[in-house]
N, C-alpha and C. Protein backbone atom coordinates (compact mmCIF):
# COMPACT_ATOMS: atom_id res chain seq x y z
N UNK A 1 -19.26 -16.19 -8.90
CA UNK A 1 -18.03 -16.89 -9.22
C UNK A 1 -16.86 -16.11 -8.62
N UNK A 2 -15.79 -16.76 -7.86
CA UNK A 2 -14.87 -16.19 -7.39
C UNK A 2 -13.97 -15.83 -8.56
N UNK A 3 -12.79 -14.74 -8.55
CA UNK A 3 -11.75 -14.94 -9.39
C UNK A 3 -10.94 -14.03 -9.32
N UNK A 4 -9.98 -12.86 -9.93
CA UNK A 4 -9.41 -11.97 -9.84
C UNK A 4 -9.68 -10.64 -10.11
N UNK A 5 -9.68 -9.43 -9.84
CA UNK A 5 -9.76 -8.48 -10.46
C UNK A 5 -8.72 -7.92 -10.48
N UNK A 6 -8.42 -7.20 -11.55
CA UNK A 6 -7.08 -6.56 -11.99
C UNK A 6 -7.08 -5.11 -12.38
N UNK A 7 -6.37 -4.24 -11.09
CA UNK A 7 -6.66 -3.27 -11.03
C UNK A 7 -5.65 -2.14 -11.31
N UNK A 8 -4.75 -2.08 -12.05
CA UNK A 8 -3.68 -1.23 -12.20
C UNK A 8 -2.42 -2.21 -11.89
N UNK A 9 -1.61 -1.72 -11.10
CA UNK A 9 -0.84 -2.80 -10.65
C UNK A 9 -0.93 -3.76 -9.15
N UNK A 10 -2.50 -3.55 -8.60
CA UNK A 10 -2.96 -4.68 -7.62
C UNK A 10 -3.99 -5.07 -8.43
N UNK A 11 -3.79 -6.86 -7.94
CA UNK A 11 -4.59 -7.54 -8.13
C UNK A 11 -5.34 -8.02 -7.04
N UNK A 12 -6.50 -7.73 -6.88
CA UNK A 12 -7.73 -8.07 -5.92
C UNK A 12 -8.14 -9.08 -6.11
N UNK A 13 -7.68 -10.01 -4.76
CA UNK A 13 -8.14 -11.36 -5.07
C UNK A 13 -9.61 -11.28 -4.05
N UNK A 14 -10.79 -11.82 -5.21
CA UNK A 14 -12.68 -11.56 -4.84
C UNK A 14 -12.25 -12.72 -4.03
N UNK A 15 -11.82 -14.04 -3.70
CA UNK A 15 -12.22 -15.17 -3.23
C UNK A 15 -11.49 -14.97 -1.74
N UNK A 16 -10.53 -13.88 -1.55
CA UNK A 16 -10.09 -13.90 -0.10
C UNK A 16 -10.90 -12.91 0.49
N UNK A 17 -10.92 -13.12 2.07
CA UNK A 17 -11.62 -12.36 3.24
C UNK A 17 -11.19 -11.62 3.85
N UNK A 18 -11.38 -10.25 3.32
CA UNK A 18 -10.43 -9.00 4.03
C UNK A 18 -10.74 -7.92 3.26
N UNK A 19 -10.09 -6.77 3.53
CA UNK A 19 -10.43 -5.67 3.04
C UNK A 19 -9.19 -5.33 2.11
N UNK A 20 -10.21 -4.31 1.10
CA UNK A 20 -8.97 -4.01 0.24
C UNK A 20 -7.56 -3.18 0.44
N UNK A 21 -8.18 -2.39 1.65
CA UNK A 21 -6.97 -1.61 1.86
C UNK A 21 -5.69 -2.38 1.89
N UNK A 22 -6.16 -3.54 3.06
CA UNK A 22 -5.17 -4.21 3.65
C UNK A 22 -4.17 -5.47 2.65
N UNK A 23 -4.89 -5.32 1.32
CA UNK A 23 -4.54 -5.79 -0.04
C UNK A 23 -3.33 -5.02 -0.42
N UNK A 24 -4.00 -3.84 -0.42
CA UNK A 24 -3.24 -2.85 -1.06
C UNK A 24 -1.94 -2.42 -0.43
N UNK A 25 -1.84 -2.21 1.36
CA UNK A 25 -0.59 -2.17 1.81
C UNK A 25 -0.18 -3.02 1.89
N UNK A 26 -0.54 -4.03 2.03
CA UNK A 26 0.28 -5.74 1.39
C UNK A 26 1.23 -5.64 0.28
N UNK A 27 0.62 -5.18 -0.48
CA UNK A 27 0.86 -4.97 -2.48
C UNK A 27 2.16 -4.40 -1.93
N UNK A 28 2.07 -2.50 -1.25
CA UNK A 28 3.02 -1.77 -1.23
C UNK A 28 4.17 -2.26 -0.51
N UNK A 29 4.26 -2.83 0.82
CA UNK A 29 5.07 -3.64 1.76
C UNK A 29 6.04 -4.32 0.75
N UNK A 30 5.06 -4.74 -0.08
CA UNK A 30 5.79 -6.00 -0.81
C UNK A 30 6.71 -5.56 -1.98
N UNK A 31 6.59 -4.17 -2.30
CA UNK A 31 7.16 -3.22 -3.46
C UNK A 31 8.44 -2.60 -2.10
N UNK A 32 8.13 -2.13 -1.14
CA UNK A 32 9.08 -1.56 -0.23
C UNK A 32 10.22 -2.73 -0.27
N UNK A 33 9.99 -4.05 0.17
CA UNK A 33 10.54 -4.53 0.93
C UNK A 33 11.81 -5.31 -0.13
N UNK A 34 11.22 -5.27 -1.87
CA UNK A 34 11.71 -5.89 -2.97
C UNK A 34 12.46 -4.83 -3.22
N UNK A 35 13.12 -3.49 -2.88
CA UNK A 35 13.40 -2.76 -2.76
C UNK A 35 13.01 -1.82 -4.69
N UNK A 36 11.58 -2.50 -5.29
CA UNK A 36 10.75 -1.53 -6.30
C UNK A 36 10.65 -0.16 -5.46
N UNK A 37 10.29 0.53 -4.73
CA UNK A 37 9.83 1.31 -4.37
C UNK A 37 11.14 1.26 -3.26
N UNK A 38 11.81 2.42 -3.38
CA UNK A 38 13.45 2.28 -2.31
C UNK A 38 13.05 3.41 -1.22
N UNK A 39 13.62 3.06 -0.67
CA UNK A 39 13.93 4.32 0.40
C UNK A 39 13.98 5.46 0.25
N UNK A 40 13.09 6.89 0.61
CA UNK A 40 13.05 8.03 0.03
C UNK A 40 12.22 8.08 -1.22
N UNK A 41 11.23 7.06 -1.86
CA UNK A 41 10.56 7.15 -2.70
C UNK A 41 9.55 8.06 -2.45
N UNK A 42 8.78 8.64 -3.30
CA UNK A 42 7.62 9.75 -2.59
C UNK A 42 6.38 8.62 -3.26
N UNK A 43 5.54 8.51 -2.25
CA UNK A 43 4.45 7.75 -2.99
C UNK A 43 3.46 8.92 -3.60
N UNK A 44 2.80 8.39 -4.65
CA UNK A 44 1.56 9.55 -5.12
C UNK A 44 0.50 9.99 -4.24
N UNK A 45 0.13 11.33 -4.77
CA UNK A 45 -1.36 11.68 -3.83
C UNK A 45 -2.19 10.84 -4.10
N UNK A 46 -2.90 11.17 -3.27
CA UNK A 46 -3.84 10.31 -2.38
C UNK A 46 -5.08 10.05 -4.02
N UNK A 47 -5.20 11.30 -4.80
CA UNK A 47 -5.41 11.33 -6.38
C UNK A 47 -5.22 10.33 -7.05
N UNK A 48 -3.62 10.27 -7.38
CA UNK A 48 -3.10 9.83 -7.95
C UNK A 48 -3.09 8.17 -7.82
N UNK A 49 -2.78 7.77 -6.97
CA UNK A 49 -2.68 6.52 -6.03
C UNK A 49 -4.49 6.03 -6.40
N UNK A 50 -4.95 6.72 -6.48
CA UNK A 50 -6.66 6.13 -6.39
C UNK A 50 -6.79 5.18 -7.67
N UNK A 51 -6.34 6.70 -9.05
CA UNK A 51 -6.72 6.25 -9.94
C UNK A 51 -5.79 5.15 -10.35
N UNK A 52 -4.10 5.14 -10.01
CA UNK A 52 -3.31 4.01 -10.47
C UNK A 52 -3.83 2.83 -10.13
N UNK A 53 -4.19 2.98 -8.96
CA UNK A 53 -5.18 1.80 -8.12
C UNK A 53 -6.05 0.93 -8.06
N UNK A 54 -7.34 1.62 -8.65
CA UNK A 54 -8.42 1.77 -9.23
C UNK A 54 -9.15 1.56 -7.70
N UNK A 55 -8.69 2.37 -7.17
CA UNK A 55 -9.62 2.27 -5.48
C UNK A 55 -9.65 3.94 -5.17
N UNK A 56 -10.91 4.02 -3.95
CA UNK A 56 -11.19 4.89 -3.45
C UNK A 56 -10.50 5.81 -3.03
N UNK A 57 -10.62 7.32 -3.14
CA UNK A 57 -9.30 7.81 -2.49
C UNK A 57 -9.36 7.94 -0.68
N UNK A 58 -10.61 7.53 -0.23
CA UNK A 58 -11.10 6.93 1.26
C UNK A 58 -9.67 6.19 1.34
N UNK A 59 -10.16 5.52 0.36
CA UNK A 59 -9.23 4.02 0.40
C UNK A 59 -8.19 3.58 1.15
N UNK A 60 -7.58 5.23 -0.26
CA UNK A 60 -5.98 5.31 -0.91
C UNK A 60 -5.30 5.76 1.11
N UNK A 61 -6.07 6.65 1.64
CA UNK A 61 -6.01 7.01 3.06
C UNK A 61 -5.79 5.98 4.11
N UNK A 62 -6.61 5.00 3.80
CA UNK A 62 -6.15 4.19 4.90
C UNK A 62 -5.15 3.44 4.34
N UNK A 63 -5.08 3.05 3.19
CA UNK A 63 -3.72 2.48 2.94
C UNK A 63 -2.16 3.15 3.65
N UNK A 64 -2.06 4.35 3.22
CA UNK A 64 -1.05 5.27 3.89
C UNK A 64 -0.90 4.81 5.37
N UNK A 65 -2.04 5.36 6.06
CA UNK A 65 -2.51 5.30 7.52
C UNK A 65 -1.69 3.45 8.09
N UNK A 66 -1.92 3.05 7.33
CA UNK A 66 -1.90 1.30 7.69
C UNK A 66 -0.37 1.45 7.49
N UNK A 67 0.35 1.72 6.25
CA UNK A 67 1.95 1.99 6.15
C UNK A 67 2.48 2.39 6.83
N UNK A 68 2.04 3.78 7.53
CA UNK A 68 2.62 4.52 8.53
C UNK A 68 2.57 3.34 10.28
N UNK A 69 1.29 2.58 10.10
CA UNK A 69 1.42 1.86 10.78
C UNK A 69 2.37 0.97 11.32
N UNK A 70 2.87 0.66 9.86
CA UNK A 70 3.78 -0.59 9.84
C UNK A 70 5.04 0.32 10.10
N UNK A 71 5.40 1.16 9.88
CA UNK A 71 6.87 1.74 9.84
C UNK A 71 7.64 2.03 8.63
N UNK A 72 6.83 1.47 7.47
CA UNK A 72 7.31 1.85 6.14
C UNK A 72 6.85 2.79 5.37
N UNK A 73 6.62 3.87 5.94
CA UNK A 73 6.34 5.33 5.09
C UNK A 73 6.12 6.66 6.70
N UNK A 74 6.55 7.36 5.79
CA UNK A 74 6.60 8.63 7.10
C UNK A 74 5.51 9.72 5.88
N UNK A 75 4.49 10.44 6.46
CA UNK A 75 3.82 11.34 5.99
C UNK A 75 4.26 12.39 6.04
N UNK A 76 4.76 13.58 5.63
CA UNK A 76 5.65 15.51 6.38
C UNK A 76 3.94 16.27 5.52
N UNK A 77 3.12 16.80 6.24
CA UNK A 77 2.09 17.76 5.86
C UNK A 77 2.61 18.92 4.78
N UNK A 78 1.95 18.50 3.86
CA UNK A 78 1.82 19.27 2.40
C UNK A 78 2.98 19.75 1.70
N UNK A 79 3.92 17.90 2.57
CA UNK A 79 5.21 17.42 1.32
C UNK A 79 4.72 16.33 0.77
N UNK A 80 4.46 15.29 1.14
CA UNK A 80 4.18 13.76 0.87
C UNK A 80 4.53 13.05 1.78
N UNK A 81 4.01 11.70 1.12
CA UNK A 81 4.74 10.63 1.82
C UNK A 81 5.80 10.04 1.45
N UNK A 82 6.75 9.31 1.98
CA UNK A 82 7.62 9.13 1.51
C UNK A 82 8.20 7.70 2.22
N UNK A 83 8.74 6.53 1.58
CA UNK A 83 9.24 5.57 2.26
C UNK A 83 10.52 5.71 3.19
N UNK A 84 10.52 4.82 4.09
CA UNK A 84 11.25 4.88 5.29
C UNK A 84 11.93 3.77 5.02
N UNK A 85 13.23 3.22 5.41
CA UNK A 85 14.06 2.25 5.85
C UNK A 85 13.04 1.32 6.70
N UNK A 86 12.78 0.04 5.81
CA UNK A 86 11.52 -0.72 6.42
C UNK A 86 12.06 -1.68 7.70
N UNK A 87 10.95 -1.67 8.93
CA UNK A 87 11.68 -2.76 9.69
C UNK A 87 12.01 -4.12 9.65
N UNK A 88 12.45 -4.76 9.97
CA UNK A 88 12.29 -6.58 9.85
C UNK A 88 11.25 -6.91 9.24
N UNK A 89 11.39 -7.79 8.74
CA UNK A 89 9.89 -8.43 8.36
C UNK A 89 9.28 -9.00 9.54
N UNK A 90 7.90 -9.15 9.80
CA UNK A 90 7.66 -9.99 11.18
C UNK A 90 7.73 -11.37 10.57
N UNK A 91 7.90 -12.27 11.17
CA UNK A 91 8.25 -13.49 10.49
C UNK A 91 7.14 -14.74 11.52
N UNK A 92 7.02 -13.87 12.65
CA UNK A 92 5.49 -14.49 13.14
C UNK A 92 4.14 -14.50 12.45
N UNK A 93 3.15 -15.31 12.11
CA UNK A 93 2.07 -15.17 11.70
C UNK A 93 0.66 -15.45 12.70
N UNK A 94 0.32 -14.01 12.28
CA UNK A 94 -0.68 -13.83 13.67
C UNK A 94 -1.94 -15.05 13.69
């Protein structure tokens, strides 16, 4: 049976086709961009983030990795991460 799982503050939808990471920086994008999570926010370790999460801390890694992708978080080595002034939204859908 398809339906939801509810995992901290993401909800994993079982009936869509994709991976969770890409759930999860969805989730965060969507906290950046509502300006919940502002500019200069420090996101949690990679720990921390797992268990709020209830995902892998593999996971929690590529989530970051995928953010940094997008332009909305900058990583500084063994400071954190931290949100960035997000770009445009893309408003194309691939």
């Amino acid at each position: 049976m398809l339906g939801v799982t509810c995992r901290s503050s993401v909800r994993i939808m079982d009936d869509e086709i994709g991976y969770v990471y890409m759930q999860v920086a969805d989730t965060i994008e969507a906290e950046i961009r509502s300006g919940r999570l502002p500019v200069g926010a420090r996101l949690p370790n990679e720990r921390d983030m797992a268990r709020e999460r209830g995902i892998a801390p593999g996971t929690v890694r590529r989530v970051v990795r995928e953010l940094r992708d997008r332009g909305l978080v900058r990583t500084l080595p063994n400071k954190g991460t931290y949100v960035v002034t997000p770009p445009p939204a893309d408003t194309a859908s691939p």
